[in-house]
C-alpha atoms as a PDB file:
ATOM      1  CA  UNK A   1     -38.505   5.747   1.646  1.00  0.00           C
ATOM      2  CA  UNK A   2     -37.599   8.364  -0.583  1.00  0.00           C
ATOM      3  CA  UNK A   3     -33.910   7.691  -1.158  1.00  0.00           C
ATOM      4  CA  UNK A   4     -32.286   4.394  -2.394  1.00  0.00           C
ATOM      5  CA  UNK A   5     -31.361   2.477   0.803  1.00  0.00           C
ATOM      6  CA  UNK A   6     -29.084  -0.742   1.286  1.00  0.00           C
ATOM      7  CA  UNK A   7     -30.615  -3.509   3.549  1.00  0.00           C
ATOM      8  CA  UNK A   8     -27.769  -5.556   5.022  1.00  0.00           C
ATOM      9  CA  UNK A   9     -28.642  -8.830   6.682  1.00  0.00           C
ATOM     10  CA  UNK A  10     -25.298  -9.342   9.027  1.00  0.00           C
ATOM     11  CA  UNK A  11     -24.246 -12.074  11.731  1.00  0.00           C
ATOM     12  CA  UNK A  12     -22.264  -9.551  13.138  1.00  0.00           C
ATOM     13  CA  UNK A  13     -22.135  -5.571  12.643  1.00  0.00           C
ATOM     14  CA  UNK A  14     -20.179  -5.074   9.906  1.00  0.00           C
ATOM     15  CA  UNK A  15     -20.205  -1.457   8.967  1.00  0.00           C
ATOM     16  CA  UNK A  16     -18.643   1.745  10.451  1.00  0.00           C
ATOM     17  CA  UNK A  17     -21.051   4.875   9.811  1.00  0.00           C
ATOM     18  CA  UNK A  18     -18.469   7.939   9.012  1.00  0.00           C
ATOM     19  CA  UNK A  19     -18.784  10.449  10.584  1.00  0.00           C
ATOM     20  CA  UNK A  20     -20.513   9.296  13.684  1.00  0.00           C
ATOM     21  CA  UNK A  21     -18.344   5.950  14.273  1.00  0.00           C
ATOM     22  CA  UNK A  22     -15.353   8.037  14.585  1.00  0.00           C
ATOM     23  CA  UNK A  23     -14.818   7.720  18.169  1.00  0.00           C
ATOM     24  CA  UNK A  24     -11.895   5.941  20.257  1.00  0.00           C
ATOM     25  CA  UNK A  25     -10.383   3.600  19.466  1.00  0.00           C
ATOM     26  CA  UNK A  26     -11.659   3.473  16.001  1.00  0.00           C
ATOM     27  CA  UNK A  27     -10.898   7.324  15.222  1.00  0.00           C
ATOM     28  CA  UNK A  28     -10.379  10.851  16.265  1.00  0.00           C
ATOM     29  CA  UNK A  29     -13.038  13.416  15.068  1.00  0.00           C
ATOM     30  CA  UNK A  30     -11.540  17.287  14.917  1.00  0.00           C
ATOM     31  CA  UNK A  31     -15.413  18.911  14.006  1.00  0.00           C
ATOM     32  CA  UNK A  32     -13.460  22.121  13.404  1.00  0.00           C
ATOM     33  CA  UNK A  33     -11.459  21.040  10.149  1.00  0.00           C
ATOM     34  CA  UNK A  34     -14.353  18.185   9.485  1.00  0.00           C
ATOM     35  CA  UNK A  35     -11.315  15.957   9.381  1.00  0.00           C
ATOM     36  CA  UNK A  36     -11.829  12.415  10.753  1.00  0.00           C
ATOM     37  CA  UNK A  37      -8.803  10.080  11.367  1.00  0.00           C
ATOM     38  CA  UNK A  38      -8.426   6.519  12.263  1.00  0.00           C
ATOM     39  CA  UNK A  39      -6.392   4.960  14.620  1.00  0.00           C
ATOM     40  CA  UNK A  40      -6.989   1.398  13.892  1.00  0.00           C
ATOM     41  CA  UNK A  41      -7.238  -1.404  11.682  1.00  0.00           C
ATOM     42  CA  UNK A  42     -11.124  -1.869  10.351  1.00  0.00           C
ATOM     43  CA  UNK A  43     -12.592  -5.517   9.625  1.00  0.00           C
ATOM     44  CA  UNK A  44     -16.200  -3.732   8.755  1.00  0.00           C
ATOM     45  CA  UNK A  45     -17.345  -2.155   5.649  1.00  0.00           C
ATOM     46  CA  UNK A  46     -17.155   2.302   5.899  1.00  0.00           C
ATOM     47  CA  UNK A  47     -20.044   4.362   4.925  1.00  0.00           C
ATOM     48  CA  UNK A  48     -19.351   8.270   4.199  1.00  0.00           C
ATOM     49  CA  UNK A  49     -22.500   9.528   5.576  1.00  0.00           C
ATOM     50  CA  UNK A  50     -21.913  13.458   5.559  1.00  0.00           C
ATOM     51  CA  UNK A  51     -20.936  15.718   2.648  1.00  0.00           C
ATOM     52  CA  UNK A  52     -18.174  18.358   2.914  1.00  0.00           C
ATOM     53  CA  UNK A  53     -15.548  16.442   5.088  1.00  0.00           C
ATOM     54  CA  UNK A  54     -12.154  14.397   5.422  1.00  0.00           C
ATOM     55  CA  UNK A  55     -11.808  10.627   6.349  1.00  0.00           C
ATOM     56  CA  UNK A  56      -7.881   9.801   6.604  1.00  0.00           C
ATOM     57  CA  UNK A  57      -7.187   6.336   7.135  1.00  0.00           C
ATOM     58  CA  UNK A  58      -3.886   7.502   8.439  1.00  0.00           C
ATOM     59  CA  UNK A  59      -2.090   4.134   6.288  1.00  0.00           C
ATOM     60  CA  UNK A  60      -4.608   2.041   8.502  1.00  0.00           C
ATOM     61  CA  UNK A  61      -6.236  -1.188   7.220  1.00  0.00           C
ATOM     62  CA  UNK A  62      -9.895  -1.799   5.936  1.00  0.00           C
ATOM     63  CA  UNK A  63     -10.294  -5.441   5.708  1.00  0.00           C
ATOM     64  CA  UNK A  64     -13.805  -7.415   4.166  1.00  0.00           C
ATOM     65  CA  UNK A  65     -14.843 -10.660   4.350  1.00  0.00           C
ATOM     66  CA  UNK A  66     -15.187 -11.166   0.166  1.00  0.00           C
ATOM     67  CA  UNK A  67     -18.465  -9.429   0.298  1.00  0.00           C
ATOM     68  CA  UNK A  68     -20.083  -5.436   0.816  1.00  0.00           C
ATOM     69  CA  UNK A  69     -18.147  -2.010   0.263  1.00  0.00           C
ATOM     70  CA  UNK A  70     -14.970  -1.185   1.667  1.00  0.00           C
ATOM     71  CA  UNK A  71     -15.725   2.215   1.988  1.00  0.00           C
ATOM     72  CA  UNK A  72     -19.294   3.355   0.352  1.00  0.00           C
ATOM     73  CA  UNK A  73     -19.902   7.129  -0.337  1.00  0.00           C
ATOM     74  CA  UNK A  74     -23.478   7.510  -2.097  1.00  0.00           C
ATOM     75  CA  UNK A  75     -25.012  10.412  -2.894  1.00  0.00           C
ATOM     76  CA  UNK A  76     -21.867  12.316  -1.330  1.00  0.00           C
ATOM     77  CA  UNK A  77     -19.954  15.884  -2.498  1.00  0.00           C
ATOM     78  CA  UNK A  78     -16.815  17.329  -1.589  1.00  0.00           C
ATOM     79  CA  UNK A  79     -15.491  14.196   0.665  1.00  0.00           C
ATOM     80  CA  UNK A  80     -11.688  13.465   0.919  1.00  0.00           C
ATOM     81  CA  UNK A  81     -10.834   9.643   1.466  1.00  0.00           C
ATOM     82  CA  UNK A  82      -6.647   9.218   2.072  1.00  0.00           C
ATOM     83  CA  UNK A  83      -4.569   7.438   2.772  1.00  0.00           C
ATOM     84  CA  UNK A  84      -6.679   3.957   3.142  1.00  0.00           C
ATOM     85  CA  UNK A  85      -6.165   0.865   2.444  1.00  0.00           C
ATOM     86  CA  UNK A  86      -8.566  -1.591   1.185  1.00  0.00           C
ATOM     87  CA  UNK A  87      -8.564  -5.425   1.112  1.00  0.00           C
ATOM     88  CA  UNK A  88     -11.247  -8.307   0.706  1.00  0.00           C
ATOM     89  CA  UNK A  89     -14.519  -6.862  -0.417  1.00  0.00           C
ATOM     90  CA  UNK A  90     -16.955  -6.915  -3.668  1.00  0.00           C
ATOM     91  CA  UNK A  91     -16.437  -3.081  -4.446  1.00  0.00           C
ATOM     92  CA  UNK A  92     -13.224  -1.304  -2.765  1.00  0.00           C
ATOM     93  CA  UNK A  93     -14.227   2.193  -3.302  1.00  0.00           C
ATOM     94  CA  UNK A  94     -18.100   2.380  -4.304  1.00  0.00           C
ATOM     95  CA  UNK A  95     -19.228   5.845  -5.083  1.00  0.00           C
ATOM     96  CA  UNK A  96     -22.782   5.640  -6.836  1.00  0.00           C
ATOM     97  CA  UNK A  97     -24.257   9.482  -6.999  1.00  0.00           C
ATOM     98  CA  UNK A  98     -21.409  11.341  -5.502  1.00  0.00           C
ATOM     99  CA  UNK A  99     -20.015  14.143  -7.426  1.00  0.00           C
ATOM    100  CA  UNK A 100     -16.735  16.033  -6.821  1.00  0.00           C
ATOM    101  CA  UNK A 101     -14.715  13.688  -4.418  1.00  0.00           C
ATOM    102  CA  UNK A 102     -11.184  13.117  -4.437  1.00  0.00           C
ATOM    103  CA  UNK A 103      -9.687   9.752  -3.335  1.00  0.00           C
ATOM    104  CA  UNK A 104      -6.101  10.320  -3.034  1.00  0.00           C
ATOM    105  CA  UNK A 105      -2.926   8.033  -2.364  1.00  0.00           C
ATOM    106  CA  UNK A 106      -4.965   4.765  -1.242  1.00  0.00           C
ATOM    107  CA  UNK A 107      -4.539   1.114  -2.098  1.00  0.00           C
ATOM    108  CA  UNK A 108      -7.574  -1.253  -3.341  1.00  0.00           C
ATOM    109  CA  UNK A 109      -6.141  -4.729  -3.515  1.00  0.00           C
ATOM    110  CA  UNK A 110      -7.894  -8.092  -3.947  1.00  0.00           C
ATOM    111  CA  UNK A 111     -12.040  -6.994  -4.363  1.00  0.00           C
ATOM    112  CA  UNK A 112     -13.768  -9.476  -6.224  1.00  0.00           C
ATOM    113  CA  UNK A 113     -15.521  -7.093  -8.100  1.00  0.00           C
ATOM    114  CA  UNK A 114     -13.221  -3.863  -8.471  1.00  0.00           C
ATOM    115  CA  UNK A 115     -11.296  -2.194  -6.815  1.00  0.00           C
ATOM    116  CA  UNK A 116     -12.824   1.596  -7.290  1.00  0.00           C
ATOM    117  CA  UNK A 117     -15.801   2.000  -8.902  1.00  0.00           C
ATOM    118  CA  UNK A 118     -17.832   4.924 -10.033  1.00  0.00           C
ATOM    119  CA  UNK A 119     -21.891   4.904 -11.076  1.00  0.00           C
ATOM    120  CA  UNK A 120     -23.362   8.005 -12.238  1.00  0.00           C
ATOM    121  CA  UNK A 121     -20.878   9.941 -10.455  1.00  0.00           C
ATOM    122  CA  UNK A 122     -18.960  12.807 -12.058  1.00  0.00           C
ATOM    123  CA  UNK A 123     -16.259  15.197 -11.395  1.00  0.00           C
ATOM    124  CA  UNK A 124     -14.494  13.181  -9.079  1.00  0.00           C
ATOM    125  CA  UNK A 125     -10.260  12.733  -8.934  1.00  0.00           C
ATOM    126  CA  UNK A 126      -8.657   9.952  -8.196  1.00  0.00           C
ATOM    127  CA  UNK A 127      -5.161  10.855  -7.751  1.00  0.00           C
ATOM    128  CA  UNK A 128      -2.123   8.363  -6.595  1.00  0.00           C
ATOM    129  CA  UNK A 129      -4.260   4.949  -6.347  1.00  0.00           C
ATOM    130  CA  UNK A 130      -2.757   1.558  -6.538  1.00  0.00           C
ATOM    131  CA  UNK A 131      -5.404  -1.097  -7.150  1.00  0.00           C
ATOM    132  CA  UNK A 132      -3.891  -3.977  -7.385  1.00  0.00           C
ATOM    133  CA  UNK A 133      -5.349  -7.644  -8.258  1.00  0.00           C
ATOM    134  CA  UNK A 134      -8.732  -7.301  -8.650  1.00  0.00           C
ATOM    135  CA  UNK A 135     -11.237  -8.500 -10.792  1.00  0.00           C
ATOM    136  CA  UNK A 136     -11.968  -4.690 -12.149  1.00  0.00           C
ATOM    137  CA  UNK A 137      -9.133  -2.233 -11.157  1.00  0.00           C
ATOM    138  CA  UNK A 138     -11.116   0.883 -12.006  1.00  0.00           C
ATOM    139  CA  UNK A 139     -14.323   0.688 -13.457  1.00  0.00           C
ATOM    140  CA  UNK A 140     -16.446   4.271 -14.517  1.00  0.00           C
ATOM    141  CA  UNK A 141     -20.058   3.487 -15.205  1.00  0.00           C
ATOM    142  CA  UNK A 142     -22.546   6.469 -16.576  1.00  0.00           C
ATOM    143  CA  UNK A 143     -20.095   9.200 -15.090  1.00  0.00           C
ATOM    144  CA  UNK A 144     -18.027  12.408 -16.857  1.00  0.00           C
ATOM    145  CA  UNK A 145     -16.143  14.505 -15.789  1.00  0.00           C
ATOM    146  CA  UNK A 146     -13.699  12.604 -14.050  1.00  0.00           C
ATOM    147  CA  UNK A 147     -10.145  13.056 -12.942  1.00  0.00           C
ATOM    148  CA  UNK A 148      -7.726  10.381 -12.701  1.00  0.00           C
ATOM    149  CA  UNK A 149      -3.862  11.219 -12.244  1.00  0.00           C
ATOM    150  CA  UNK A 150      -1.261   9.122 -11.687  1.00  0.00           C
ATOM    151  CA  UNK A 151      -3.206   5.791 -10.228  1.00  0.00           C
ATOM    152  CA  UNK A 152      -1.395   2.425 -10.787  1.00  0.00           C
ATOM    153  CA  UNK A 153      -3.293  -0.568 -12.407  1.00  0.00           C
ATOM    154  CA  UNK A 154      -1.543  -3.727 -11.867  1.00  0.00           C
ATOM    155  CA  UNK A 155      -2.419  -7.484 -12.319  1.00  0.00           C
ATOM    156  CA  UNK A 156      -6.180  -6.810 -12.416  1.00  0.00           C
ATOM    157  CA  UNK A 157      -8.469  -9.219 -14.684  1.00  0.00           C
ATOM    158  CA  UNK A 158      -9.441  -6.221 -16.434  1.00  0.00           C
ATOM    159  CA  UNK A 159      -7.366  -2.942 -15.503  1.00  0.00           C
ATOM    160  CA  UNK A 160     -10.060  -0.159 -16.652  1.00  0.00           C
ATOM    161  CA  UNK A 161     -13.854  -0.537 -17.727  1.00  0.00           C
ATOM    162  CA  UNK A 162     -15.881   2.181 -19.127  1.00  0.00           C
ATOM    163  CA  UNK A 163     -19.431   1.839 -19.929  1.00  0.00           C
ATOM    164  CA  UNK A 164     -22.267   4.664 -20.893  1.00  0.00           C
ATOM    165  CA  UNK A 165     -24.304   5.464 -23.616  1.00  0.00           C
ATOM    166  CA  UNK A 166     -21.706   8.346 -24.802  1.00  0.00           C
ATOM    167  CA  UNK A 167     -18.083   7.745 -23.725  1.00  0.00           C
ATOM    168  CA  UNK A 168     -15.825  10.607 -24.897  1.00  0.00           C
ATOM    169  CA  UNK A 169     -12.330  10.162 -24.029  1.00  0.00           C
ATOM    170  CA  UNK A 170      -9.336  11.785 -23.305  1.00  0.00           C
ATOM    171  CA  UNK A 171      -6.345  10.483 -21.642  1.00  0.00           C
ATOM    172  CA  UNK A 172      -3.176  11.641 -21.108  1.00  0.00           C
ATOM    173  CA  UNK A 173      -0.658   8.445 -21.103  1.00  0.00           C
ATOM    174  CA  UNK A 174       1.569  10.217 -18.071  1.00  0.00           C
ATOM    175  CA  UNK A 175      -1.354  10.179 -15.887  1.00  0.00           C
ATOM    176  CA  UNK A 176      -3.254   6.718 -16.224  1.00  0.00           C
ATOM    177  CA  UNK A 177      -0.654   3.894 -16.051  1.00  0.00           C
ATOM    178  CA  UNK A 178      -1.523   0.237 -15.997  1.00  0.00           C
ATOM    179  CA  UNK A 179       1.465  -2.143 -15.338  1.00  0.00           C
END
């Protein structure tokens, strides 16, 4: 292999491969915006496996079993995830390599590890999150560059880690709230 891989041992398929899972009934794929949609509730884990495209959740449902990625974008650029909503997994949002996402207006609620987290991946935004009762709410590992605007932190163990061998800060109180 020449790329980090993930080896996932399952009773039961448990992930969704984006975009070529999004098919009735689980989505609707529109190739000409790179836009795909869901129309249902997911009880598998969601791996981004193109660059350069759209996955709305459309207010839909992603629910875990305590364990995986909700939705998993590695080595990824320029992906939208919207509108999703994430429940009952170790990592919510995973991005590990992926530079220049946004993830905009989704929820992350109880992950037993965080609810978004971000490993050596820069320039991303994360605009309009809630990520709510986790163990991490948002946790930025070995990444710069990164945006984060108006996301609510509430009732997390720990509302914000960073970690890296340089950390240079700047926040602006209006856009990083924790309650």
């Amino acid at each position: 292999l020449t790329q980090p891989h993930h080896v996932w041992f399952q009773e039961i398929k448990g992930t969704v491969f984006i975009p070529q899972d999004c098919t009735p009934p689980i989505g609707i794929w529109d190739a000409s915006s790179s836009v795909c949609t869901l129309t249902q509730n997911l009880n598998e884990n969601v791996e981004i496996r193109m660059n350069n495209f759209t996955l709305d959740c459309n207010g839909h449902l992603i629910k875990g079993r305590n364990t995986g990625y909700g939705i998993n974008l590695e080595s990824k650029t320029n992906v939208v995830v919207k509108n999703c909503n994430l429940s009952d997994f170790s990592y919510g949002f995973y991005l590990w390599g992926s530079n220049d996402n946004i993830l905009l207006n989704n929820t992350s609620i109880l992950n037993n590890a965080s609810g978004i987290s971000l490993y050596f991946s820069n320039g991303n935004s994360l605009i309009n999150n809630f990520v709510l009762d986790n163990q991490r709410g948002v946790c930025i590992e070995y990444s710069h560059g990164n945006i984060l605007k108006n996301n609510i932190m509430s009732n997390n163990r720990y509302n914000f880690k960073l970690y890296g061998e340089k950390i240079f800060i700047l926040i602006t109180i209006l856009t990083l709230r924790t309650l």
